[in-house]
PDB file of N, CA and C in Angstrom:
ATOM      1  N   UNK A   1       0.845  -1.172   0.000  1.00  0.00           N
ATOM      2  CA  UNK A   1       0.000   0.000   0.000  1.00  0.00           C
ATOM      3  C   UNK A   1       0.887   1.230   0.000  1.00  0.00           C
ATOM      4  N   UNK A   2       0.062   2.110  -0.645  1.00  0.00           N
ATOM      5  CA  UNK A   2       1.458   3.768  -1.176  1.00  0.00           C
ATOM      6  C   UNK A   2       0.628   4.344   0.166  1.00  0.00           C
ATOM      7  N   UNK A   3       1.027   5.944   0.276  1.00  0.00           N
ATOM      8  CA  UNK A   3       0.731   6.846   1.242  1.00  0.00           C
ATOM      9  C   UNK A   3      -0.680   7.136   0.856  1.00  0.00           C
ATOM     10  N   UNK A   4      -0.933   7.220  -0.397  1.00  0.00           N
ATOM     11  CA  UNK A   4      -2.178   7.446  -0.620  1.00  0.00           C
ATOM     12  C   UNK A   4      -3.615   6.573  -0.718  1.00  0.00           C
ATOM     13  N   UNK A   5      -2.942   5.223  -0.223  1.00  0.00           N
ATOM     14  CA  UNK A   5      -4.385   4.348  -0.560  1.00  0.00           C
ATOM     15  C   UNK A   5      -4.123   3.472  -1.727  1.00  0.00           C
ATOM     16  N   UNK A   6      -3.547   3.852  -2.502  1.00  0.00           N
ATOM     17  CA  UNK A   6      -3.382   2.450  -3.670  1.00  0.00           C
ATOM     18  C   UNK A   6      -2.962   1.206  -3.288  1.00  0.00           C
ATOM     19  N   UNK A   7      -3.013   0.198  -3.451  1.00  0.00           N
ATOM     20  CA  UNK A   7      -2.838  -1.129  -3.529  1.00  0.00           C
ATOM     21  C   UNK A   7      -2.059  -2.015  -4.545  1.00  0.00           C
ATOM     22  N   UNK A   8      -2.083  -2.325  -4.484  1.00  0.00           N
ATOM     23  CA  UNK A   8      -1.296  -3.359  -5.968  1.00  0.00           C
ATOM     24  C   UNK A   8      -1.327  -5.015  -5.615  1.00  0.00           C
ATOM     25  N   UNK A   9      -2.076  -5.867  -6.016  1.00  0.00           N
ATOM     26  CA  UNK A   9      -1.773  -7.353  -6.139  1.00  0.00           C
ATOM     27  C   UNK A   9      -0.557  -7.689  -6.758  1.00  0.00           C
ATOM     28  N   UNK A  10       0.176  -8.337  -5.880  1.00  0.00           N
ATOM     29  CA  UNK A  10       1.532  -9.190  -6.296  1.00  0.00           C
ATOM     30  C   UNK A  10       1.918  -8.416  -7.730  1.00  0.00           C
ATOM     31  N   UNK A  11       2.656  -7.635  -7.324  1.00  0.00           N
ATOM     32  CA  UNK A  11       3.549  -6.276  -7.899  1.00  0.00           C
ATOM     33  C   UNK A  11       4.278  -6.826  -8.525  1.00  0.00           C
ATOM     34  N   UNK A  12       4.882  -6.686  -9.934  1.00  0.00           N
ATOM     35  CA  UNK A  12       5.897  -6.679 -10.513  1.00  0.00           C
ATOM     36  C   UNK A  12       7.188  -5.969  -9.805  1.00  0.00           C
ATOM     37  N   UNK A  13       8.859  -5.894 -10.308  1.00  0.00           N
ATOM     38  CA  UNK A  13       9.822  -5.858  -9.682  1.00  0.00           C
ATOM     39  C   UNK A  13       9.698  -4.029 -10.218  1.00  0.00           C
ATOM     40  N   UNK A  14       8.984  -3.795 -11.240  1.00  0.00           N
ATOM     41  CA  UNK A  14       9.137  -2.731 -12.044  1.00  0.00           C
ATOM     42  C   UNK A  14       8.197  -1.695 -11.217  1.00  0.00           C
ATOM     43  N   UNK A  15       7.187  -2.626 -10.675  1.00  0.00           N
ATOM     44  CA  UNK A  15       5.915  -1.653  -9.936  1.00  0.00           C
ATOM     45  C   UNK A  15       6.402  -1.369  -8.524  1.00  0.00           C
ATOM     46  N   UNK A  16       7.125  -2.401  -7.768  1.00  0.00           N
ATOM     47  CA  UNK A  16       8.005  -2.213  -7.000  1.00  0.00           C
ATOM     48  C   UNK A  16       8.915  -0.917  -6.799  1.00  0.00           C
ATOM     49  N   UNK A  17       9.610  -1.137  -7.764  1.00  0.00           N
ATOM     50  CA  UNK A  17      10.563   0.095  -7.860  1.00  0.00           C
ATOM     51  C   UNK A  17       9.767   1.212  -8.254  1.00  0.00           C
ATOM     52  N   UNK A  18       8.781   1.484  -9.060  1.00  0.00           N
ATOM     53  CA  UNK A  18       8.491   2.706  -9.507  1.00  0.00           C
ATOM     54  C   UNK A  18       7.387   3.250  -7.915  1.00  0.00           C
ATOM     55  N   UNK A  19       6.813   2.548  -7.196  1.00  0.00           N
ATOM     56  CA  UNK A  19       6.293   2.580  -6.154  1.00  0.00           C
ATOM     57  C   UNK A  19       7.364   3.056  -5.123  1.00  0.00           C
ATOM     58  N   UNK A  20       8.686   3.098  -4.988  1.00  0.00           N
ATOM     59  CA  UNK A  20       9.490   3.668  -4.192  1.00  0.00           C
ATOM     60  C   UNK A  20       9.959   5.002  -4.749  1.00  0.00           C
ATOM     61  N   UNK A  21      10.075   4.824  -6.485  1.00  0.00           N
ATOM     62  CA  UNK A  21      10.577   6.444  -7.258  1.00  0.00           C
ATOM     63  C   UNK A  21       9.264   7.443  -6.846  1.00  0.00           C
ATOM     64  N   UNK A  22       8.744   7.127  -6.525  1.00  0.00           N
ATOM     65  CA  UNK A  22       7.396   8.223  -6.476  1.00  0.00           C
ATOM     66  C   UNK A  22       6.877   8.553  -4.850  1.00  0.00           C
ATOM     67  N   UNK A  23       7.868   7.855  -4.250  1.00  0.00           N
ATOM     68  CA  UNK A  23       7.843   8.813  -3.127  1.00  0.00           C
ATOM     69  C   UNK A  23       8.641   9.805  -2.832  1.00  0.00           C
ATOM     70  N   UNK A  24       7.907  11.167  -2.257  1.00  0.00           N
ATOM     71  CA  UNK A  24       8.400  12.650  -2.082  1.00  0.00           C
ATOM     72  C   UNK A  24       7.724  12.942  -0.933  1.00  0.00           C
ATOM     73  N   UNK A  25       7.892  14.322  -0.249  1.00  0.00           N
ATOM     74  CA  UNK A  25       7.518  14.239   1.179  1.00  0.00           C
ATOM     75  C   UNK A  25       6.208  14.442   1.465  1.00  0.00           C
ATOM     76  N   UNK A  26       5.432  14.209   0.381  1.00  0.00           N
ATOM     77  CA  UNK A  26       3.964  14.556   0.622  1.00  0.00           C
ATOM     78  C   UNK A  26       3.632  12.617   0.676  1.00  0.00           C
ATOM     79  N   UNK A  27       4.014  12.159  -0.085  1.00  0.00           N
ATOM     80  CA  UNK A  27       3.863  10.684   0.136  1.00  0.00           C
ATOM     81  C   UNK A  27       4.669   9.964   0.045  1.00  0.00           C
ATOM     82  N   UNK A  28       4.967   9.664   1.527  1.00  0.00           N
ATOM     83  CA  UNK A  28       6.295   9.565   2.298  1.00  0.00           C
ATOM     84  C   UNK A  28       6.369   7.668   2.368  1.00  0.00           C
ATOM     85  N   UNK A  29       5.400   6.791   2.228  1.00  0.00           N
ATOM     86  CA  UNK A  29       5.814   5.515   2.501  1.00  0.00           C
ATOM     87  C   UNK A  29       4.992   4.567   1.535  1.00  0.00           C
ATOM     88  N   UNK A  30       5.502   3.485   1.628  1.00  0.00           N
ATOM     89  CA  UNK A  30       4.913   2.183   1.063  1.00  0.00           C
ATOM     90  C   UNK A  30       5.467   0.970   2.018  1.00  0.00           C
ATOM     91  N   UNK A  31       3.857   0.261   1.981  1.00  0.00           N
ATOM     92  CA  UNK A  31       4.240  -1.160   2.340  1.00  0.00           C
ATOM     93  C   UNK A  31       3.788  -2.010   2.020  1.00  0.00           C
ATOM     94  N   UNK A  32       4.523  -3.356   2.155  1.00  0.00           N
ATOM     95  CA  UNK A  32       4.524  -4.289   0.930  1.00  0.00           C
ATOM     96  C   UNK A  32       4.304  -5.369   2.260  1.00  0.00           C
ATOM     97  N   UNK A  33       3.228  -6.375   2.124  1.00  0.00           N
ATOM     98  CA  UNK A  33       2.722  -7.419   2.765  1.00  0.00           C
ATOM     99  C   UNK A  33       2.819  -8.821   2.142  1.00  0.00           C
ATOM    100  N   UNK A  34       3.193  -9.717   2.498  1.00  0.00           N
ATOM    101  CA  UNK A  34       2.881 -10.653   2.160  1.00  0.00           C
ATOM    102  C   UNK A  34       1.758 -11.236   3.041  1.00  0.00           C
ATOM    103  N   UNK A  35       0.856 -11.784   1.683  1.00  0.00           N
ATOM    104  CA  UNK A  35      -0.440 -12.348   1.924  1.00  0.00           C
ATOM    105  C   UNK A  35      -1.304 -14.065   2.182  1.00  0.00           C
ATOM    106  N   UNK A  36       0.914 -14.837   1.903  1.00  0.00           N
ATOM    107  CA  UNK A  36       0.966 -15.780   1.649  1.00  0.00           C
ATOM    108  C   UNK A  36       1.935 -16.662   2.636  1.00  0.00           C
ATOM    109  N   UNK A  37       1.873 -16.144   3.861  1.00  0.00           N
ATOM    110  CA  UNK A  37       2.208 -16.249   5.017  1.00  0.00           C
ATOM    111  C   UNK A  37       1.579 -16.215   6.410  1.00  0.00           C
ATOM    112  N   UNK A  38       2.114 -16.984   7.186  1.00  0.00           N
ATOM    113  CA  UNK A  38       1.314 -17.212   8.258  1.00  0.00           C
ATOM    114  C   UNK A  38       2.639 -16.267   9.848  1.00  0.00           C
ATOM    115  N   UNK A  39       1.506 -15.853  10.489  1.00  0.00           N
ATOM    116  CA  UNK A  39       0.351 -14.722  10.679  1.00  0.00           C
ATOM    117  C   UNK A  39       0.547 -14.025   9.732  1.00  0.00           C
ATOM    118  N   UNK A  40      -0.831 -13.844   9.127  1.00  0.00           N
ATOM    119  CA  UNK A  40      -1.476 -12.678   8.186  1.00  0.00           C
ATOM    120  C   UNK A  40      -0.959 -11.395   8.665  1.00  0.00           C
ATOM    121  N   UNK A  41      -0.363 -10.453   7.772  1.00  0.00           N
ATOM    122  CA  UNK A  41      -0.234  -9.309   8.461  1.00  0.00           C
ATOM    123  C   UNK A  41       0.765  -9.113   9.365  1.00  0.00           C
ATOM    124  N   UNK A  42       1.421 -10.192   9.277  1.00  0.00           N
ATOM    125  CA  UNK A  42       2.716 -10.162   9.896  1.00  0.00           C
ATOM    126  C   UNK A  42       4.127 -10.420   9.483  1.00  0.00           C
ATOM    127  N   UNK A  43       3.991 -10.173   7.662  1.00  0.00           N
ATOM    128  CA  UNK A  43       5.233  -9.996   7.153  1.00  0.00           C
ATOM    129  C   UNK A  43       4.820  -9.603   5.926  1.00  0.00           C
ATOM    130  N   UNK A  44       6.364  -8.250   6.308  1.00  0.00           N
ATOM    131  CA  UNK A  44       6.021  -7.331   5.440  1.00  0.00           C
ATOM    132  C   UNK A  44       7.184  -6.948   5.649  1.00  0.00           C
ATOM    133  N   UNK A  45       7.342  -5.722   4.683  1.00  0.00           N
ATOM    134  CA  UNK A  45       8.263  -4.729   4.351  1.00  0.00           C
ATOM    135  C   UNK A  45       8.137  -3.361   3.987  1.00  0.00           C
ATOM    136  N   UNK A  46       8.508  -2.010   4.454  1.00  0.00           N
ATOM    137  CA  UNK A  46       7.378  -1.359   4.751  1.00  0.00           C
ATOM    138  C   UNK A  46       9.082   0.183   4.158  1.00  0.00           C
ATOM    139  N   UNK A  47       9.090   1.156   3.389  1.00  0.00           N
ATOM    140  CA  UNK A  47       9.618   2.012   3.392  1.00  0.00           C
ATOM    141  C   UNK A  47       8.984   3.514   3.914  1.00  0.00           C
ATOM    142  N   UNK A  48      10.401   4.359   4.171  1.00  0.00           N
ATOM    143  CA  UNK A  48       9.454   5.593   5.009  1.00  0.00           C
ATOM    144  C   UNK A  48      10.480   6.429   4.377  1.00  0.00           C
ATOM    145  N   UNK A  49      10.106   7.543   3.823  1.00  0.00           N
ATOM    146  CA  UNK A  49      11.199   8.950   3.341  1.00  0.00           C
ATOM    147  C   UNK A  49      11.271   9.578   4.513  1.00  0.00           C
ATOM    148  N   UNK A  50      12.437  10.259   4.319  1.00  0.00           N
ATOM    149  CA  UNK A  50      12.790  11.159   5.878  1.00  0.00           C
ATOM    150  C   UNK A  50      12.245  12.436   5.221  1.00  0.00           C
ATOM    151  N   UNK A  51      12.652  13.117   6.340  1.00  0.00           N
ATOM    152  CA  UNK A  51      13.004  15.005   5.784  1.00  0.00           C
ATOM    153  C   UNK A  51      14.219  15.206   4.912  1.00  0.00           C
ATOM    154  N   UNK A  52      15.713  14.398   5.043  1.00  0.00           N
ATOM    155  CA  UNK A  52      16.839  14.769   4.374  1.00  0.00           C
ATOM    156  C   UNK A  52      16.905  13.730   3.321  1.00  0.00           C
ATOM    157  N   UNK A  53      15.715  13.190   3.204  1.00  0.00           N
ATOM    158  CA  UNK A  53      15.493  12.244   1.816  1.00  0.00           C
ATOM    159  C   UNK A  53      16.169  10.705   1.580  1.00  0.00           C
ATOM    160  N   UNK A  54      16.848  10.623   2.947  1.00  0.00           N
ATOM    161  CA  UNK A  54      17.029   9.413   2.937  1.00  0.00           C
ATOM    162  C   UNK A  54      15.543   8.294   3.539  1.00  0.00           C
ATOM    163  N   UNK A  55      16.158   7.061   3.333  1.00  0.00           N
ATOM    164  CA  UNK A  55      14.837   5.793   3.511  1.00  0.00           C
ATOM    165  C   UNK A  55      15.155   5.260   5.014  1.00  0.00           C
ATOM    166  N   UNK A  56      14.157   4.752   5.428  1.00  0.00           N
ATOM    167  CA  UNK A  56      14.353   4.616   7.011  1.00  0.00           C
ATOM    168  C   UNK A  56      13.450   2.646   6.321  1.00  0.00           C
ATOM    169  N   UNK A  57      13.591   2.138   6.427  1.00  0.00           N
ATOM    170  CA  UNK A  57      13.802   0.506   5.258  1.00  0.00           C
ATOM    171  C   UNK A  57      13.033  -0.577   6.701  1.00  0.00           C
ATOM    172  N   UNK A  58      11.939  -1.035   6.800  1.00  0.00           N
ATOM    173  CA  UNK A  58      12.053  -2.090   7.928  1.00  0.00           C
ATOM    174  C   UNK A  58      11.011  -3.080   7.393  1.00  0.00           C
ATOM    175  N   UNK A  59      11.424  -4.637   7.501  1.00  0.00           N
ATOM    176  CA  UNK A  59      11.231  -5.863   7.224  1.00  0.00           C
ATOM    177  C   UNK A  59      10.356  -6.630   8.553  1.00  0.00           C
ATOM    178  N   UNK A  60       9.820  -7.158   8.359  1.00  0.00           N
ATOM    179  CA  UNK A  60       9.233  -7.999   9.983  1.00  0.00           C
ATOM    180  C   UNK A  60       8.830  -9.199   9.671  1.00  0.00           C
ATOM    181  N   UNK A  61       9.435 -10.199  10.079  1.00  0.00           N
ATOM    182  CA  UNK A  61       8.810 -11.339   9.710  1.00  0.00           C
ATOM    183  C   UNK A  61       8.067 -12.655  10.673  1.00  0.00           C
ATOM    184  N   UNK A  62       6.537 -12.412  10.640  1.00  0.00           N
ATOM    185  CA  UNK A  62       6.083 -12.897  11.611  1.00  0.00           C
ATOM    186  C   UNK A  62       6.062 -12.102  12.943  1.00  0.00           C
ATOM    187  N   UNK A  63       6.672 -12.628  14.339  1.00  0.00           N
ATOM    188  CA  UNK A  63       7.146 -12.074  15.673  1.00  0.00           C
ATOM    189  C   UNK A  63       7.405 -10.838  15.514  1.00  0.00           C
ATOM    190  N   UNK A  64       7.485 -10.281  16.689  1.00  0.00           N
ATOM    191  CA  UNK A  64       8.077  -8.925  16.757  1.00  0.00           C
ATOM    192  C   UNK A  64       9.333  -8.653  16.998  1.00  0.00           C
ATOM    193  N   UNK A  65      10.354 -10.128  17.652  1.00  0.00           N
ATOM    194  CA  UNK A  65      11.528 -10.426  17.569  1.00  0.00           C
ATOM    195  C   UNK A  65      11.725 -10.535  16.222  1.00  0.00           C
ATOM    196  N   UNK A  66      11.112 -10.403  14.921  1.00  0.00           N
ATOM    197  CA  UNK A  66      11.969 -10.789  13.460  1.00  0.00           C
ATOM    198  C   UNK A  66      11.576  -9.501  13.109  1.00  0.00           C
ATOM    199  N   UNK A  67      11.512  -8.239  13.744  1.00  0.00           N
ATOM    200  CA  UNK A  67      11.506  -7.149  13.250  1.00  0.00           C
ATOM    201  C   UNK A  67      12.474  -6.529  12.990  1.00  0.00           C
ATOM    202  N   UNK A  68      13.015  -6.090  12.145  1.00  0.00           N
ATOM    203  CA  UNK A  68      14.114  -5.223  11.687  1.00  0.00           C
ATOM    204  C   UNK A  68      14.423  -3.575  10.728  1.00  0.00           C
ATOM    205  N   UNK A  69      15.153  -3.009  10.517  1.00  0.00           N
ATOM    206  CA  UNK A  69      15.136  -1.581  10.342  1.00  0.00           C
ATOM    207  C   UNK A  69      17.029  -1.537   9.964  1.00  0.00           C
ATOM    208  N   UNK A  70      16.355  -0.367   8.710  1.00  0.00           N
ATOM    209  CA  UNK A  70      18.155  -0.054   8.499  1.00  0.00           C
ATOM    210  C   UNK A  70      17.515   1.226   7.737  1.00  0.00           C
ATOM    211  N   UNK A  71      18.922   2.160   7.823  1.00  0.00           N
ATOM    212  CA  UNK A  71      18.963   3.404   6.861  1.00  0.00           C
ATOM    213  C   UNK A  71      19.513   3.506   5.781  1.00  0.00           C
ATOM    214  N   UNK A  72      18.745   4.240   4.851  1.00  0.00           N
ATOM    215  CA  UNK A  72      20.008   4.309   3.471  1.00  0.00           C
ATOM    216  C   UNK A  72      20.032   5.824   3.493  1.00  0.00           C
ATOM    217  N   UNK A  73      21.074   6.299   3.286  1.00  0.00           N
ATOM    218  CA  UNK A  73      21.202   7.788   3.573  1.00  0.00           C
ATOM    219  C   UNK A  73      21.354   8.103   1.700  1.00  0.00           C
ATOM    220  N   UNK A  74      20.581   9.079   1.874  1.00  0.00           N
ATOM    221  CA  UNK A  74      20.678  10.198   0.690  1.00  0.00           C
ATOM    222  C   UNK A  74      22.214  10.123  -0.218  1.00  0.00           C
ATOM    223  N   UNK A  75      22.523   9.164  -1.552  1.00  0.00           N
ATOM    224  CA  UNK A  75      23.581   9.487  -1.964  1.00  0.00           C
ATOM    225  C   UNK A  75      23.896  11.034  -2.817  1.00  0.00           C
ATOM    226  N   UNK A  76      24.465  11.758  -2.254  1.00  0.00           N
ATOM    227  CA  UNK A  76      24.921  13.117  -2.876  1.00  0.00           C
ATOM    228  C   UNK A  76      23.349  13.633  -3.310  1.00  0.00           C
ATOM    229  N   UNK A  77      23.288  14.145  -4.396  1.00  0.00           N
ATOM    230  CA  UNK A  77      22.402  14.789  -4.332  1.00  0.00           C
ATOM    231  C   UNK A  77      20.692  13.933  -5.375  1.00  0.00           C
ATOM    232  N   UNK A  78      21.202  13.233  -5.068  1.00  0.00           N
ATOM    233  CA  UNK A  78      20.309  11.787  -6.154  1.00  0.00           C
ATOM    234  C   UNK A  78      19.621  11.189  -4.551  1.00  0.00           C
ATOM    235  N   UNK A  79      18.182  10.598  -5.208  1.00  0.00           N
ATOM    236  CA  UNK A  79      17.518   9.712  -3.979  1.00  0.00           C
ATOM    237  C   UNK A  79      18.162   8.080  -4.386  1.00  0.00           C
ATOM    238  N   UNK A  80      18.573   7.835  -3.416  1.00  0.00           N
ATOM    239  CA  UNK A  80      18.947   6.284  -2.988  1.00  0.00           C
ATOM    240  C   UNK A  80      17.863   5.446  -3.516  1.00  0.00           C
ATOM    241  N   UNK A  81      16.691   5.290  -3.931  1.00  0.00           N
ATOM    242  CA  UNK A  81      16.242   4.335  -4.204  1.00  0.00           C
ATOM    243  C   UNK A  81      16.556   3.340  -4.997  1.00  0.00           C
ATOM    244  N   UNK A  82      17.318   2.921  -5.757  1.00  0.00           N
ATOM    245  CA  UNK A  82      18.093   2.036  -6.509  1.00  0.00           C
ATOM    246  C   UNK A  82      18.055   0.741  -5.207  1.00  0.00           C
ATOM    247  N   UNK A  83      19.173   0.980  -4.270  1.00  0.00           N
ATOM    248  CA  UNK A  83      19.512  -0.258  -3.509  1.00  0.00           C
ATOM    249  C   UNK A  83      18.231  -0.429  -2.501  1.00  0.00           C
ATOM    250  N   UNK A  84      17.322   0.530  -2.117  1.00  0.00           N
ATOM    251  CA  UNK A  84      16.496  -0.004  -1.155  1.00  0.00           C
ATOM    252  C   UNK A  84      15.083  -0.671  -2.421  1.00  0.00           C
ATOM    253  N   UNK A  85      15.283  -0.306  -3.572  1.00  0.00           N
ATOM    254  CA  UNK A  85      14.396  -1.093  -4.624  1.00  0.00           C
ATOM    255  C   UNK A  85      15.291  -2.282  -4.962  1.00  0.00           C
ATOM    256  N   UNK A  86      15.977  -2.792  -5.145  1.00  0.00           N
ATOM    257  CA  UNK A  86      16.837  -4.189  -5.178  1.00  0.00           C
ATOM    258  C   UNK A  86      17.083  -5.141  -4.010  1.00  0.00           C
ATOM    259  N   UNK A  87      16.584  -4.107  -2.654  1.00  0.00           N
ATOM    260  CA  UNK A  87      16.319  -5.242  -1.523  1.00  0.00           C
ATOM    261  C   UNK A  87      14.622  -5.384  -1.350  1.00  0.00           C
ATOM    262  N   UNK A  88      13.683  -4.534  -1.118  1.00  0.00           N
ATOM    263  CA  UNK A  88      12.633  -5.316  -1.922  1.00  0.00           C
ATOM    264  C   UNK A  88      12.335  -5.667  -2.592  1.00  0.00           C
ATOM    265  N   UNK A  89      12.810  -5.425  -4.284  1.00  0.00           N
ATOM    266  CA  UNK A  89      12.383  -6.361  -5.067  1.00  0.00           C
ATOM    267  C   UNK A  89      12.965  -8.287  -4.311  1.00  0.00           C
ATOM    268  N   UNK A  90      13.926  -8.137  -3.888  1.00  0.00           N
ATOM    269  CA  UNK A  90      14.671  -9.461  -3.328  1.00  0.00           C
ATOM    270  C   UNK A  90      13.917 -10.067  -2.366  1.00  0.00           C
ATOM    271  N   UNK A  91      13.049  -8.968  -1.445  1.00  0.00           N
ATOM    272  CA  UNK A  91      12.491  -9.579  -0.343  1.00  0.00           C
ATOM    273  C   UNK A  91      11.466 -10.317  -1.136  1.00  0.00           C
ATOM    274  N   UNK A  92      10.621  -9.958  -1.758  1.00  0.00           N
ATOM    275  CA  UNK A  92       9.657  -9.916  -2.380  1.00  0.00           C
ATOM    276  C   UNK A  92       9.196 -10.815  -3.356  1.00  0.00           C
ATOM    277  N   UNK A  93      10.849 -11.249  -3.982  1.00  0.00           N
ATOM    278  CA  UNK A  93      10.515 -12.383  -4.637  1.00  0.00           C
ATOM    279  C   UNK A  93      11.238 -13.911  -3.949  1.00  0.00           C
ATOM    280  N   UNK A  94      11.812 -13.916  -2.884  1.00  0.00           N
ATOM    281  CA  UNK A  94      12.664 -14.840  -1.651  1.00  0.00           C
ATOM    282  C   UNK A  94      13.661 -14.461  -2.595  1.00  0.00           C
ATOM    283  N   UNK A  95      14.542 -14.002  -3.363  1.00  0.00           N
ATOM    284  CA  UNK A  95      15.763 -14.182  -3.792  1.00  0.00           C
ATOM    285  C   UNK A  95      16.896 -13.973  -2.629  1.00  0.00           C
ATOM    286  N   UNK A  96      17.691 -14.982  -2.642  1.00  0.00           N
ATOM    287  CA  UNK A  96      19.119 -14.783  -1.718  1.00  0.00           C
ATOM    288  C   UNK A  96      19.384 -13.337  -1.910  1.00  0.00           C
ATOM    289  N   UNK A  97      20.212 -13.162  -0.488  1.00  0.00           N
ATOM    290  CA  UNK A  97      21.258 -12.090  -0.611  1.00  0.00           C
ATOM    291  C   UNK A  97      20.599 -10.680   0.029  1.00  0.00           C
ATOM    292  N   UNK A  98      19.364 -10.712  -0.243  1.00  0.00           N
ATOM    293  CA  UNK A  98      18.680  -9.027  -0.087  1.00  0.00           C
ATOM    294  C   UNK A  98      19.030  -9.048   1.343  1.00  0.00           C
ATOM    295  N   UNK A  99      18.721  -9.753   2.459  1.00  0.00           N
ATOM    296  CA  UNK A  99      19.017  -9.881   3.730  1.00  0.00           C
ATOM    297  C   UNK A  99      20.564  -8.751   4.059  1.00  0.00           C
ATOM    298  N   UNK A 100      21.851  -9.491   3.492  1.00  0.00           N
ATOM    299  CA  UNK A 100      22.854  -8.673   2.954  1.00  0.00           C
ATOM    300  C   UNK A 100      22.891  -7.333   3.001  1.00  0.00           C
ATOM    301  N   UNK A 101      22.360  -6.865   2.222  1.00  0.00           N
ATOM    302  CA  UNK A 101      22.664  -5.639   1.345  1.00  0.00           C
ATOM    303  C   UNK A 101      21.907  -4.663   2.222  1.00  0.00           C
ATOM    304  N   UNK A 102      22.253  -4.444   3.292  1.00  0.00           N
ATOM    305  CA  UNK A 102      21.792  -3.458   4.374  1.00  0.00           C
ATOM    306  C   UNK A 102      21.816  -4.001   5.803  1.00  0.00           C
ATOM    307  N   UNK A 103      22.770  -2.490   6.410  1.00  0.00           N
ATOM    308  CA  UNK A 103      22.995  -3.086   7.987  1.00  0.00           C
ATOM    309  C   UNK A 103      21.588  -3.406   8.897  1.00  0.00           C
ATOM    310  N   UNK A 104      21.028  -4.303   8.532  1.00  0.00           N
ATOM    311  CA  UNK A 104      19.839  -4.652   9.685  1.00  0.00           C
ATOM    312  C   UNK A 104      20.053  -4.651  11.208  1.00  0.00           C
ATOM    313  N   UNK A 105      19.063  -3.847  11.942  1.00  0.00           N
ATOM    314  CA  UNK A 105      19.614  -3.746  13.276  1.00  0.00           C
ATOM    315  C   UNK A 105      18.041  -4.468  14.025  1.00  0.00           C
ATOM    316  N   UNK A 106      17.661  -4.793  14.931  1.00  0.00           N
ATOM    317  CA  UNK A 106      16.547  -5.546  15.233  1.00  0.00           C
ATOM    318  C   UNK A 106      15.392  -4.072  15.640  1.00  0.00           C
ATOM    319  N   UNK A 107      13.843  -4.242  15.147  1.00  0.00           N
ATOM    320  CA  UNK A 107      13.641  -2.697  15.184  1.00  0.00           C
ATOM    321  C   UNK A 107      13.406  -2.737  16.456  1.00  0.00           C
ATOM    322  N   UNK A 108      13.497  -1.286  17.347  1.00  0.00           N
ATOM    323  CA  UNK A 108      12.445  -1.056  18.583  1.00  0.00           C
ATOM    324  C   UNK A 108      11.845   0.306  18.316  1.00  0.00           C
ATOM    325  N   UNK A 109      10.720   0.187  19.185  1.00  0.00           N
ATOM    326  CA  UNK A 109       9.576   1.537  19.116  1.00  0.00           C
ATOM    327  C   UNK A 109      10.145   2.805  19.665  1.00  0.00           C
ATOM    328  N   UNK A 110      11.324   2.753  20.341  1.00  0.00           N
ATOM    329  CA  UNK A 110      12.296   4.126  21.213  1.00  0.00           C
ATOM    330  C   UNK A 110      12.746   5.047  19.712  1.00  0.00           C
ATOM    331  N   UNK A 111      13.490   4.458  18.742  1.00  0.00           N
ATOM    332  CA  UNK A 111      13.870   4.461  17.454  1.00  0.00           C
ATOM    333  C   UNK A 111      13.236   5.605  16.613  1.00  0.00           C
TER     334      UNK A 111
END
């Protein structure tokens, strides 16, 4: 789901990514659920734009112990979405590796 209410059934890698290019600070997040997992609603992957335009990135899978969170900071003067769209597209389709490609820290609500 975008900031605004849209939806998308099992997204392409392309709808994926263009669903992260089109966030700006008026519509600041998307999250991506899987619907094909047990607890419902309990895994997902969820992006958030800051104020300095970097992505604040968090994954949860199942428990609230498999919750996790990482930052991608603003490269120069370009939005980062490239690598935080190549770790959901990864989450998204189980491909190896996306896990990787960002310092995951376990999330908490203080944060």
């Amino acid at each position: 789901m975008q900031a605004d209410g849209t939806t998308w059934d099992d997204p392409s890698a392309d709808q994926l990514h263009d669903l992260l290019a089109d966030l700006n600070l008026t519509l600041r997040f998307v999250v991506v659920t899987r619907l094909d997992l047990e607890p419902v609603g309990q895994h997902y992957f969820q992006v958030w734009l800051d104020d300095d335009l970097s992505y604040q990135v968090e994954y949860r899978e199942g428990a609230p112990e498999r919750h996790f969170q990482a930052r991608v900071p603003r490269e120069h003067e370009v939005f980062a979405v490239e690598p935080v769209a190549r770790v959901l597209q990864g989450w998204a389709s189980e491909r190896a590796g996306w896990r990787e490609a960002l310092p995951w820290v376990r999330w908490s609500p203080e944060q």
